[in-house]
Protein backbone atom coordinates (compact mmCIF):
# COMPACT_ATOMS: atom_id res chain seq x y z
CA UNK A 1 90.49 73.20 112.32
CA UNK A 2 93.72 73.84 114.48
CA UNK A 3 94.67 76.04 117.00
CA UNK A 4 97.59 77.90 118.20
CA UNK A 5 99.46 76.42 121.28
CA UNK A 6 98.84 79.23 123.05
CA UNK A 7 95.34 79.37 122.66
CA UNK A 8 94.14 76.57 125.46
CA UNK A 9 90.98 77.77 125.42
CA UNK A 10 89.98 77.14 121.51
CA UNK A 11 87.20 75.20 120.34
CA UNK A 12 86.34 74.30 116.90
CA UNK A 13 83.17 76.58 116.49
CA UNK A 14 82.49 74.82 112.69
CA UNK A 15 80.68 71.33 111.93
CA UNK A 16 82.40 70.83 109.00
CA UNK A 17 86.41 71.19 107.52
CA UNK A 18 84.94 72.22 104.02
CA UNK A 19 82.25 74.71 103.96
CA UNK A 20 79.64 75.97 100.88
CA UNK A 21 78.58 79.42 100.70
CA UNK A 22 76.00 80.86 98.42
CA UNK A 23 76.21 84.25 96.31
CA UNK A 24 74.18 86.74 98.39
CA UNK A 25 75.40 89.90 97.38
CA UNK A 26 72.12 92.82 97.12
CA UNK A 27 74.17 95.84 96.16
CA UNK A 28 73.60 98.43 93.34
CA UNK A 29 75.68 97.47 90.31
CA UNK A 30 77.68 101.06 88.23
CA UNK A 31 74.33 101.76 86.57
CA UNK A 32 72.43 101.78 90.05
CA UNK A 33 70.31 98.73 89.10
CA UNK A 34 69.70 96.73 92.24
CA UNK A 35 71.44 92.99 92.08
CA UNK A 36 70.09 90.48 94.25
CA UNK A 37 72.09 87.30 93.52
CA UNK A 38 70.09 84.90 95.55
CA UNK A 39 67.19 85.40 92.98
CA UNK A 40 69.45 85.32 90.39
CA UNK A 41 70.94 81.68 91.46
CA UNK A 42 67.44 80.54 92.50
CA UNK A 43 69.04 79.83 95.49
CA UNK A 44 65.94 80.86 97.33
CA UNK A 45 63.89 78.33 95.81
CA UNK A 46 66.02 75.58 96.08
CA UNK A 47 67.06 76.00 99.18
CA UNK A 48 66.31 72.77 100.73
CA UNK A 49 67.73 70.93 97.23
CA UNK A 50 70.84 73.10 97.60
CA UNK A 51 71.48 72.04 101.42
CA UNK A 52 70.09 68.63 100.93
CA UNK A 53 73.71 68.17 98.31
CA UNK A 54 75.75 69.83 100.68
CA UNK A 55 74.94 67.72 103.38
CA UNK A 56 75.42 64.26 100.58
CA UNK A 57 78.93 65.55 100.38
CA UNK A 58 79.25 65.95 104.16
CA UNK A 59 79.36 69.97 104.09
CA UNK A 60 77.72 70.94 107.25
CA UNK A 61 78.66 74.30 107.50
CA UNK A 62 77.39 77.06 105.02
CA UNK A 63 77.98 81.47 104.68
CA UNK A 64 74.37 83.23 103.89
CA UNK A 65 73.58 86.27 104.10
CA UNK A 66 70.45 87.93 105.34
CA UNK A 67 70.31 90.75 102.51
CA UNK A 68 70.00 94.33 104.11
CA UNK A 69 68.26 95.71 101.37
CA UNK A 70 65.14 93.77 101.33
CA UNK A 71 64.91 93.36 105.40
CA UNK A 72 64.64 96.73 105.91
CA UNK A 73 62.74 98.54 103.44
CA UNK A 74 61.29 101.55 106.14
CA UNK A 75 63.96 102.72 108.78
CA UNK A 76 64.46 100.51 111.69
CA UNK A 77 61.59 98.28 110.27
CA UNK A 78 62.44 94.90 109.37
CA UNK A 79 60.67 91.90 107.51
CA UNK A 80 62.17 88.84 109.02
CA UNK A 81 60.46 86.16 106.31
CA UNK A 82 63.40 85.54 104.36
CA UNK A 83 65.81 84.90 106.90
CA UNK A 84 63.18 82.59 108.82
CA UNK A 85 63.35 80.76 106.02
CA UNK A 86 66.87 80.19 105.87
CA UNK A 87 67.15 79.18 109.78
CA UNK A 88 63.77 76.72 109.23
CA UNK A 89 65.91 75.01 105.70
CA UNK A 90 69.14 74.83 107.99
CA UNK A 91 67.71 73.14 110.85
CA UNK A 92 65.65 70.63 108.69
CA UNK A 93 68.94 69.95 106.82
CA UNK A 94 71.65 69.99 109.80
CA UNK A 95 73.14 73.00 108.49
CA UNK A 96 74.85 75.27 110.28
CA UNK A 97 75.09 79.14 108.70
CA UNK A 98 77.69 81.76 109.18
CA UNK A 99 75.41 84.75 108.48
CA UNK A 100 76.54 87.62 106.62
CA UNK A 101 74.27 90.89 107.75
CA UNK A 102 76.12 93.27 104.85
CA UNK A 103 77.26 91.70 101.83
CA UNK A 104 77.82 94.59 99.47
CA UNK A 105 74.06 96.10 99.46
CA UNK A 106 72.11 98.57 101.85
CA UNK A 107 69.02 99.84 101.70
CA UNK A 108 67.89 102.23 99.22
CA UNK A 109 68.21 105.45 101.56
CA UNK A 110 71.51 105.00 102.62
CA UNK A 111 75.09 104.62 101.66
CA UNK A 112 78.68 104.17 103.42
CA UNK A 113 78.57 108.39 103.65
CA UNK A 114 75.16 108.61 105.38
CA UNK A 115 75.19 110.39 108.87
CA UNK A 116 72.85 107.93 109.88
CA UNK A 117 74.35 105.06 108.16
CA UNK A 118 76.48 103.39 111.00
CA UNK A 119 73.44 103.67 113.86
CA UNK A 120 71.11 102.29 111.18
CA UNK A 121 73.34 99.26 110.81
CA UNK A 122 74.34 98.45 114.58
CA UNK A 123 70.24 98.18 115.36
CA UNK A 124 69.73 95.86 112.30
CA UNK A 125 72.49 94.24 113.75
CA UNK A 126 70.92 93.85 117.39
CA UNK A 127 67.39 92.95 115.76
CA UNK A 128 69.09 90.03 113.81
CA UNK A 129 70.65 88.25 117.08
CA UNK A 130 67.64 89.13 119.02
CA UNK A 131 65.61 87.51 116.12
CA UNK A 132 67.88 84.57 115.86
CA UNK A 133 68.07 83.97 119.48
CA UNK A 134 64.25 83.93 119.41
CA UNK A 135 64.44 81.02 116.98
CA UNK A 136 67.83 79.02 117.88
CA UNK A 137 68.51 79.35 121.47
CA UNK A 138 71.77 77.69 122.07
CA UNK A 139 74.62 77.06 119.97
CA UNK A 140 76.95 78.77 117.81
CA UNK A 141 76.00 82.10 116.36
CA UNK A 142 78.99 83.23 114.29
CA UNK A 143 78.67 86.51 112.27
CA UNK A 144 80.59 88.71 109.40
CA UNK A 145 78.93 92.18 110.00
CA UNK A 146 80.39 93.34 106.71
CA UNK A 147 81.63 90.79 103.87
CA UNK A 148 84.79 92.53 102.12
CA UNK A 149 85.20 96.05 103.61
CA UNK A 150 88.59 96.33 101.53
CA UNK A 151 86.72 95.93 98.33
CA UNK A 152 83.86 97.36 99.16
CA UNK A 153 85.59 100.70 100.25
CA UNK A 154 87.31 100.83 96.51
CA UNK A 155 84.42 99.54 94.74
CA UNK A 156 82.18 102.59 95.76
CA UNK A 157 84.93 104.98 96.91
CA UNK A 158 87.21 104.37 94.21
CA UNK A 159 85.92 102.93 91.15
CA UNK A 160 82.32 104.64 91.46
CA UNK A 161 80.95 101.22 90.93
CA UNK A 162 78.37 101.08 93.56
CA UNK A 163 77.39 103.20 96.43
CA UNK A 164 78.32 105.84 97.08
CA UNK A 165 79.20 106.07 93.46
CA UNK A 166 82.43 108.27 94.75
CA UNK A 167 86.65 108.23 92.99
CA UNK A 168 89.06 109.68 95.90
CA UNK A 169 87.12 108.75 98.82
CA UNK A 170 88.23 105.03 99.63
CA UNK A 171 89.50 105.92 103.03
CA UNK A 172 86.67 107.77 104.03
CA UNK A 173 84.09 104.86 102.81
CA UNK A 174 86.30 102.25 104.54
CA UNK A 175 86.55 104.61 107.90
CA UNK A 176 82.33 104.96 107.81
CA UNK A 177 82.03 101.34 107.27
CA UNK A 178 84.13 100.43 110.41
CA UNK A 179 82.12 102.61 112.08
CA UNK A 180 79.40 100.71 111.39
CA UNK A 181 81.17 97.16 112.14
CA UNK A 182 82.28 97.81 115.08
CA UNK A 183 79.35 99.70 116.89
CA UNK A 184 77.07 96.65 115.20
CA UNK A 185 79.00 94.27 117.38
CA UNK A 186 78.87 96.41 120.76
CA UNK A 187 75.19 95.92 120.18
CA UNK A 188 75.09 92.34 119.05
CA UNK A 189 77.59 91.38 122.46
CA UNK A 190 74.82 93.62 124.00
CA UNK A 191 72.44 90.78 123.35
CA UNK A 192 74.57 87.94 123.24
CA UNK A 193 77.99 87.79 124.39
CA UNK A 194 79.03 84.58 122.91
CA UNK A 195 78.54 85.91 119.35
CA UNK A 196 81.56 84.93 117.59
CA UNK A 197 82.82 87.55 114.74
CA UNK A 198 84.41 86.33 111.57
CA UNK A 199 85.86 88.98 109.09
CA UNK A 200 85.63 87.93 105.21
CA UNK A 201 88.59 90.42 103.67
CA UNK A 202 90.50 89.95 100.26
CA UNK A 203 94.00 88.26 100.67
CA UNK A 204 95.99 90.30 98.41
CA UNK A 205 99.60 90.27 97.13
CA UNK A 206 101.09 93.27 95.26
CA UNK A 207 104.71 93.32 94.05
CA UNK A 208 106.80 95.76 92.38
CA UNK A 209 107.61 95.58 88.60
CA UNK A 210 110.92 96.33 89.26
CA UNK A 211 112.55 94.76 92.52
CA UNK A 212 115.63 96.71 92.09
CA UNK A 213 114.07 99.84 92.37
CA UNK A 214 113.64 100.57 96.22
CA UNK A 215 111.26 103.04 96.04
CA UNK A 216 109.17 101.11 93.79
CA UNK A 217 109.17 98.23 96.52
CA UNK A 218 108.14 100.61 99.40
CA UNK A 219 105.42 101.49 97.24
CA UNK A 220 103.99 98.71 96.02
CA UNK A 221 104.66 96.90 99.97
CA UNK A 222 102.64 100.19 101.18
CA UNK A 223 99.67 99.48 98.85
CA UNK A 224 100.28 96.27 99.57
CA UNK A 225 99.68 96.56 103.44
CA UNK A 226 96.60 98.30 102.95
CA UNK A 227 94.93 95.59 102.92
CA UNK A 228 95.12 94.44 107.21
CA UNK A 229 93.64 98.50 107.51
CA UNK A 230 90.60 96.63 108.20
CA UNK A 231 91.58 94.38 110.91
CA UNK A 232 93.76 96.99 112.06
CA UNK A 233 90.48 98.80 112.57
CA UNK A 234 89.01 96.48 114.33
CA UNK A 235 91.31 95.55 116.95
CA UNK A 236 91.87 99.02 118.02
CA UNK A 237 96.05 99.28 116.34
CA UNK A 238 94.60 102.41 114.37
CA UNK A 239 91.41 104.66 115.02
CA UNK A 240 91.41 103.90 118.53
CA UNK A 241 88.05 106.39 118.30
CA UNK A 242 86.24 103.55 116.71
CA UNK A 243 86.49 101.55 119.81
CA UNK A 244 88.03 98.57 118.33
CA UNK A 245 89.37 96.07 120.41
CA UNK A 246 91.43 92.60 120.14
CA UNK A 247 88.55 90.58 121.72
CA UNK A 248 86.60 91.50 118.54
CA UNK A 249 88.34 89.76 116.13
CA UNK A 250 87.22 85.64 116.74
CA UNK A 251 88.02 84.13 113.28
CA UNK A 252 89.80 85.54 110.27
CA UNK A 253 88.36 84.61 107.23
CA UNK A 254 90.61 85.49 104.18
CA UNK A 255 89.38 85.14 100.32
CA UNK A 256 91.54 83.87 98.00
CA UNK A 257 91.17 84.59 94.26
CA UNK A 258 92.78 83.55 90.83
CA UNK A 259 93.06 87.35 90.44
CA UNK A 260 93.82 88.68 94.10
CA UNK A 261 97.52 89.30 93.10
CA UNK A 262 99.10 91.89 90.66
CA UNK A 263 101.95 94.40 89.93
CA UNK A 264 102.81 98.21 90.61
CA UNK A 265 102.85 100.55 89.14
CA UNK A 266 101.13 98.81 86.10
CA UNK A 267 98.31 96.55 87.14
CA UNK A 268 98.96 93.68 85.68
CA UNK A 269 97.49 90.43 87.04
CA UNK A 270 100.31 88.09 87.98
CA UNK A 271 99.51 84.40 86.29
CA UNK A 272 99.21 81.77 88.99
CA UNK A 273 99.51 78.60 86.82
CA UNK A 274 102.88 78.98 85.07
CA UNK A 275 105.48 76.43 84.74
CA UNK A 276 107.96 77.40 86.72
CA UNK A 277 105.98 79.63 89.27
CA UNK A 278 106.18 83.30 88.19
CA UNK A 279 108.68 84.74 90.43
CA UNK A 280 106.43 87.01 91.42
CA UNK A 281 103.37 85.05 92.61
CA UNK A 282 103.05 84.24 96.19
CA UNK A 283 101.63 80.80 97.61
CA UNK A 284 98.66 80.75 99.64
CA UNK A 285 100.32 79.06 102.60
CA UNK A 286 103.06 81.76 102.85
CA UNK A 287 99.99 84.79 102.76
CA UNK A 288 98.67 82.92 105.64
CA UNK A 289 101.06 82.45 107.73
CA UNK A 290 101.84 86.52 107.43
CA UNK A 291 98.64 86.99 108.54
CA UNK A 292 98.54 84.34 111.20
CA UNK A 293 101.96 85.96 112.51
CA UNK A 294 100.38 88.77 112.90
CA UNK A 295 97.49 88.43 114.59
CA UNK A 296 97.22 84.91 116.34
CA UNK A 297 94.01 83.91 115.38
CA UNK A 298 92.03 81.04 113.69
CA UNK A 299 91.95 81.56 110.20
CA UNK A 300 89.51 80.48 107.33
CA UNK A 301 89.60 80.19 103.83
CA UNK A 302 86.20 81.57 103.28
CA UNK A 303 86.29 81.91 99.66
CA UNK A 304 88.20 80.63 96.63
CA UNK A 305 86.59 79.66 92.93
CA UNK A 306 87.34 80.46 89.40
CA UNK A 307 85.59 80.26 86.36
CA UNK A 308 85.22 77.10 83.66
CA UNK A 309 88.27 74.82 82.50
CA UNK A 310 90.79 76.08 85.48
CA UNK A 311 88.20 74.33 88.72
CA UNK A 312 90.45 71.14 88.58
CA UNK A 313 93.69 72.88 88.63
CA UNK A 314 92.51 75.91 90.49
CA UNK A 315 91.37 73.49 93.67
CA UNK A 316 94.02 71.27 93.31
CA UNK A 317 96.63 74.11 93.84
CA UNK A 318 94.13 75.38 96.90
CA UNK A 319 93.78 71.62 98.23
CA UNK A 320 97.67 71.19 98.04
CA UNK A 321 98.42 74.83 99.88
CA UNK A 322 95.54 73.45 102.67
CA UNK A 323 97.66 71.02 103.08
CA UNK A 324 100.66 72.04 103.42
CA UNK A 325 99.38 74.51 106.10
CA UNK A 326 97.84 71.76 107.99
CA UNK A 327 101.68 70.10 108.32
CA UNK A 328 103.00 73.28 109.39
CA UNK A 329 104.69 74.06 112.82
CA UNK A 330 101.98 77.34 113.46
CA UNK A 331 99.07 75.15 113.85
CA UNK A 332 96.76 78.00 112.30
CA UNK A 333 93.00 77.15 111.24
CA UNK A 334 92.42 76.49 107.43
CA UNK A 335 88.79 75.97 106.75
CA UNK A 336 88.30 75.67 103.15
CA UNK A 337 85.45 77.54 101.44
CA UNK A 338 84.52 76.74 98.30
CA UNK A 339 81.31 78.92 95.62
């Protein structure tokens, strides 16, 4: 991990360059059937197996997720069991967990939309750190309040694929969500100002079918830019009323997909393996270093995978961007994440 020159005060917060991550996602799929991934893996019953390889491999540092929708099944209630469990495997194994509090699920009684949704978060939120705290004292507590508030916002305000089962209302499920984010880390700093936040957003790229059609381009770079609304959010450039501010924004995490990039008006998915590169894919270094421009901070690649016969190629490509980034004059983080 690699700093910024102009960051003299930067530490490396993670124990290892390449990090694991496990599936944790708890939301309601379309038909409102509750998924809960970690049972579906069996991740939760071979933990210690599952940290144990990491640690062969010398991964040291792992994402979780606490899963919001079984810790609090009465209001402002929480059973704790799950995530002891977690923090007892990691410390047996030398593990070190970047905790995800919302990863796509809430509890049944709630969505984005809920008056109550945002105060209901930011006091899980508190309870978690306070909980943590109670269990590891010292060292690095670094936290994504919300994984993927970009997706999230057009799975359930979009696409009615999950709660709150809405089409139209992407803005508005995004705008309740940061709500929620940010007032969950005024009461997490409340209890611990070292927490460290790490956002985990989609790193998109959306280009015009037709680059010689300039309204086509504005569009597709306006779609396109939609995509930073969230960190945007946070750092207090737009809805100052959400009390964003710089100082909340520790680590970018950006996740990089086989399928994050694609044309306007017709979405189609541009290929990312062709020989020559399609003219119209973008490499991961040069998404990057747009973002690192932009906002000056660390930045981790907190997820990449694809499915079956294209893992060789697929990390190869990542392995070879990581590099490159690494021999770059902006001295930006890359921490590679791999499912």
């Amino acid at each position: 991990m690699q700093h910024s020159s102009n960051s003299t005060n930067f530490r490396n917060p993670f124990q290892s360059f390449l990090m694991g991550g496990f599936e944790c996602a708890d939301h309601q799929n379309a038909f409102g059937e509750r998924i809960d991934l970690i049972e579906l893996t069996g991740h939760n019953r071979f933990i210690h197996e599952d940290y144990q390889r990491l640690s062969k491999i010398d991964i040291k540092t792992v994402r979780e997720g606490i899963r919001w929708s079984f810790i609090e099944k009465m209001p402002f209630k929480y059973d704790w069991t799950q995530v002891e469990e977690i923090i007892a495997a990691s410390k047996n194994n030398g593990i070190q967990i970047i905790w995800d509090i919302c990863h796509f699920g809430f509890p049944d009684d709630l969505t984005p939309l809920h008056p109550m949704f945002a105060r209901r978060f930011s006091h899980l939120c508190r309870a978690f750190v306070i909980k943590y705290r109670s269990l590891v004292p010292e060292g690095e507590l670094i936290i994504t309040p919300i994984n993927e508030v970009s997706f999230l916002s057009w799975l359930g305000g979009e696409a009615n694929g999950t709660s709150p089962y809405c089409v139209n209302q992407g803005w508005e499920v995004k705008y309740m969500l940061m709500k929620a984010y940010i007032e969950g880390i005024e009461m997490m700093k409340e209890v611990d100002p070292t927490v460290k936040i790490m956002t985990t957003e989609p790193l998109i790229n959306i280009a015009s079918q037709d680059p010689s059609n300039l309204i086509s381009v504005l569009k597709a770079n306006e779609k396109n830019q939609e995509q930073f609304q969230v960190l945007e959010i946070l750092t207090g450039r737009i809805c100052p009323e959400l009390r964003g501010k710089p100082e909340y924004l520790d680590i970018i995490g950006v996740n990089f997909y086989f399928n994050n990039q694609w044309t306007f008006p017709v979405h189609q998915f541009i290929p990312w393996n062709e020989t020559p590169a399609n003219p119209y894919w973008r490499s991961l270094h040069s998404l990057i270093e747009e973002v690192f421009i932009n906002y000056k901070k660390p930045i981790v690649l907190s997820e990449t995978s694809i499915p079956e016969d294209d893992r060789y190629d697929w990390l190869k490509m990542i392995t070879e961007e990581c590099l490159t980034i690494l021999k770059s004059g902006y001295h930006y983080t890359v921490a590679a994440f791999i499912q």
